[in-house]
Protein backbone atom coordinates (compact mmCIF):
# COMPACT_ATOMS: atom_id res chain seq x y z
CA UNK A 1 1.12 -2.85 -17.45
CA UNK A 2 2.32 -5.68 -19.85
CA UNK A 3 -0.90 -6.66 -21.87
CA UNK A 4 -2.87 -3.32 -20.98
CA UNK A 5 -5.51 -3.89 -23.98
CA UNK A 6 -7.49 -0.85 -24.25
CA UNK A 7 -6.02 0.61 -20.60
CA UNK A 8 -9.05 0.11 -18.59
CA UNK A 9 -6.81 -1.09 -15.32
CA UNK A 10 -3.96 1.93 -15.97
CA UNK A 11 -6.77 4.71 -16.19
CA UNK A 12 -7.66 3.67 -12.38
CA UNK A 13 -3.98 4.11 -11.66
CA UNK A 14 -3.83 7.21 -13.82
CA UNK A 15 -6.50 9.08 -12.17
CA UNK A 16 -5.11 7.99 -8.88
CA UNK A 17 -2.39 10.08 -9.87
CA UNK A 18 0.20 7.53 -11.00
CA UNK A 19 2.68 8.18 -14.10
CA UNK A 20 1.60 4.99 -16.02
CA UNK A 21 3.07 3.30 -19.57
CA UNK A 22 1.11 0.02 -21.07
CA UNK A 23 2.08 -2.42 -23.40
CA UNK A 24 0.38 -4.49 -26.07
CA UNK A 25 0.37 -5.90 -29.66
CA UNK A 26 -3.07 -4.94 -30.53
CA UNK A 27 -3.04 -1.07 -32.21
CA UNK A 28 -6.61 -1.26 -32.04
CA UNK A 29 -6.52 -1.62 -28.70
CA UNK A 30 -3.37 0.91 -28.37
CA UNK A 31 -5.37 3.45 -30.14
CA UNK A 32 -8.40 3.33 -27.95
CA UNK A 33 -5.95 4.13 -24.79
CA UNK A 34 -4.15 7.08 -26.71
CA UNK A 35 -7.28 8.58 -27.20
CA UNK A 36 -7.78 8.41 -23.46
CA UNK A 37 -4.59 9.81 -22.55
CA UNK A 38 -2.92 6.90 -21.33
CA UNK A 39 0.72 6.54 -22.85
CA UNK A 40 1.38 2.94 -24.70
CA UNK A 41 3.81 1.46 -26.29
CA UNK A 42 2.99 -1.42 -29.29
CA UNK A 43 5.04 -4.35 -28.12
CA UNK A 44 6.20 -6.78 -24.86
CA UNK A 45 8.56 -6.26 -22.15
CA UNK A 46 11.36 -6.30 -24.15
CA UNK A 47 9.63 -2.41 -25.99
CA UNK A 48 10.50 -1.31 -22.28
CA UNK A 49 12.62 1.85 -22.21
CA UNK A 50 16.38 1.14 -21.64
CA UNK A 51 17.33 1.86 -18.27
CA UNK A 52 13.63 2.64 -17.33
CA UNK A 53 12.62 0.79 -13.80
CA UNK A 54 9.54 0.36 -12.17
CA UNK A 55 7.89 0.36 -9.15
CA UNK A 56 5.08 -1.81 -9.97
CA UNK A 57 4.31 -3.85 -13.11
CA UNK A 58 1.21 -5.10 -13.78
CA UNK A 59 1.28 -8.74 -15.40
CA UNK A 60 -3.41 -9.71 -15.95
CA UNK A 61 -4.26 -12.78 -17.90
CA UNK A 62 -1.43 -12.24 -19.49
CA UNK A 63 0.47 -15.28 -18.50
CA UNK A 64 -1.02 -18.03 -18.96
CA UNK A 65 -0.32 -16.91 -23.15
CA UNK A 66 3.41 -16.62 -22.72
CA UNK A 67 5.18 -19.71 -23.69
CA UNK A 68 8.27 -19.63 -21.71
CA UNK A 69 6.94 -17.75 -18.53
CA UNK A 70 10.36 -18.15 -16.23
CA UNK A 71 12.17 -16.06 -19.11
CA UNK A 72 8.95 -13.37 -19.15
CA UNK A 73 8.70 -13.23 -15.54
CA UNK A 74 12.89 -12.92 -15.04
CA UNK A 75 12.94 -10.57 -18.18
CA UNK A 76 10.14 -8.19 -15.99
CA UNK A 77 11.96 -8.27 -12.78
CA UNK A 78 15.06 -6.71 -14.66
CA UNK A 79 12.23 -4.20 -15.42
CA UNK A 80 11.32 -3.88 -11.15
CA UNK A 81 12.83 -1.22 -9.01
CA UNK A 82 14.68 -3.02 -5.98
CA UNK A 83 11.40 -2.52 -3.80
CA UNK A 84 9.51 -3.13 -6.45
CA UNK A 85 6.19 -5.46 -6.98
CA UNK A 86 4.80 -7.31 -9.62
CA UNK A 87 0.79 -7.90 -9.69
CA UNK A 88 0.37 -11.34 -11.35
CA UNK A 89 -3.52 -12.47 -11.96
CA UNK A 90 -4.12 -16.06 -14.19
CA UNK A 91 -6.92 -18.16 -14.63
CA UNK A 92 -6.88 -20.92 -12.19
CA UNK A 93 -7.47 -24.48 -11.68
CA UNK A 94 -8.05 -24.25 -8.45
CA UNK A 95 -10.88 -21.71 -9.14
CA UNK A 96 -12.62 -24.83 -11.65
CA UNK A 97 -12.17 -26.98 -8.11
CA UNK A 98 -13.95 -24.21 -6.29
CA UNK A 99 -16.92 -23.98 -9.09
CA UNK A 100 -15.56 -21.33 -11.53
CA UNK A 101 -16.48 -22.18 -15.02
CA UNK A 102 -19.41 -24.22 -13.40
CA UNK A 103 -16.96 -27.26 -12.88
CA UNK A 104 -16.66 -27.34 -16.41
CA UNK A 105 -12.50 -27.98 -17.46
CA UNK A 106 -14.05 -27.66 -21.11
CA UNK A 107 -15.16 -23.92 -20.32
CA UNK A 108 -11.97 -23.44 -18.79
CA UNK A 109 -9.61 -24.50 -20.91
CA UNK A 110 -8.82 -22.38 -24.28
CA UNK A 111 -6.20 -22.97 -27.44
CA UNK A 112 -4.69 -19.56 -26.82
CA UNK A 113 -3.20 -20.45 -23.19
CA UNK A 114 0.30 -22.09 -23.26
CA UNK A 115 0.53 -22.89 -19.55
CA UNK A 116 -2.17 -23.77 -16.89
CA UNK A 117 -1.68 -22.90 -12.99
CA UNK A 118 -2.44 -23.95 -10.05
CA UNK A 119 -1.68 -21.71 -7.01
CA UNK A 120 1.45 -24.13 -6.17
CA UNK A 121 2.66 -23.92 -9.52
CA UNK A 122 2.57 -20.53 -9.98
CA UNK A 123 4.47 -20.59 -6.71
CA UNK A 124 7.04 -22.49 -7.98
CA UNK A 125 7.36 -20.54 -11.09
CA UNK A 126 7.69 -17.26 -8.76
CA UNK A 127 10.52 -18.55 -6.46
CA UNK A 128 12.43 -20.16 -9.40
CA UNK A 129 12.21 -16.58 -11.49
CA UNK A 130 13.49 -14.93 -8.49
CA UNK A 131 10.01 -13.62 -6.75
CA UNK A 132 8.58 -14.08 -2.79
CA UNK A 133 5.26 -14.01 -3.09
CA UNK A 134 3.43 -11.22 -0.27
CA UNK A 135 -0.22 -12.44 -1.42
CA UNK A 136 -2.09 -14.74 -3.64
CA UNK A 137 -5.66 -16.08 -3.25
CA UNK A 138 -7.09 -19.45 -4.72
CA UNK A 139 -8.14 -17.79 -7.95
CA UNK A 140 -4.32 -17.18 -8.45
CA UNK A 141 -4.28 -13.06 -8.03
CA UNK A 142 -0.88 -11.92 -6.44
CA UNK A 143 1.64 -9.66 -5.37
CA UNK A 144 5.02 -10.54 -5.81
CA UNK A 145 8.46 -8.88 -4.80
CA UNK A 146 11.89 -9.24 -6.10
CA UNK A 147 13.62 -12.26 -3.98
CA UNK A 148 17.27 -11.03 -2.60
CA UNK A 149 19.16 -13.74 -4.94
């Protein structure tokens, strides 16, 4: 998971059995998920192993913070086995549209967010970084798979 934070969504995956790895900037938050036995690594996609692929990478409000998210999202899928899926999950505008943050764009919106998405754009962005998208709902969680070409 890229942006695992403390680990809470890799110790469901751990205790499921699953070898897991997370990655974040925060130590604090590193630390906590050492002491919990799941294995991190302090930094982004590019502190991915050399050589190491995956068979799922796990991408949660996580995003919406990068600002180039066609490099992030091409950078990952170098990361993907050839079978491989990437779990994407943003905050929505659709989800505003459908009463999330009570209506309320002011609630919504945040300085720390570089990009915005709608479930067509972050179609877009998945086909042009080289994604098909298998399953995405209006408040923008999905499952995508590396695209052929």
């Amino acid at each position: 998971e890229i942006g695992c934070g403390a680990g809470g969504i890799l110790s469901v995956f751990k205790d499921a059995g699953c070898e897991v790895l997370g990655l974040d900037f925060d130590t604090r938050y590193l630390s906590f998920a050492q002491k919990h036995g799941i294995p991190v690594i302090e930094g982004g996609v590019e502190s991915l192993p050399e050589g190491k692929k995956f068979d799922c990478i796990i991408v949660s409000h996580v995003l919406e913070h990068i600002p180039y998210p066609k490099i992030f999202l091409e950078s990952v899928r170098q990361k993907l086995k050839e079978h491989g899926a990437l779990y994407v999950e943003v905050p929505s505008l659709n989800h505003v549209g459908d009463g999330g943050y009570f209506y309320d764009l002011r609630l919504y919106f945040q300085n720390a967010h570089a990009s915005h998405f709608t479930v067509s754009t972050l179609s877009n962005l998945a086909k042009a970084s080289g994604y098909n998208i298998v399953s995405m709902d209006r408040f923008t969680r999905s499952v995508w798979l590396k695209s052929e070409a």
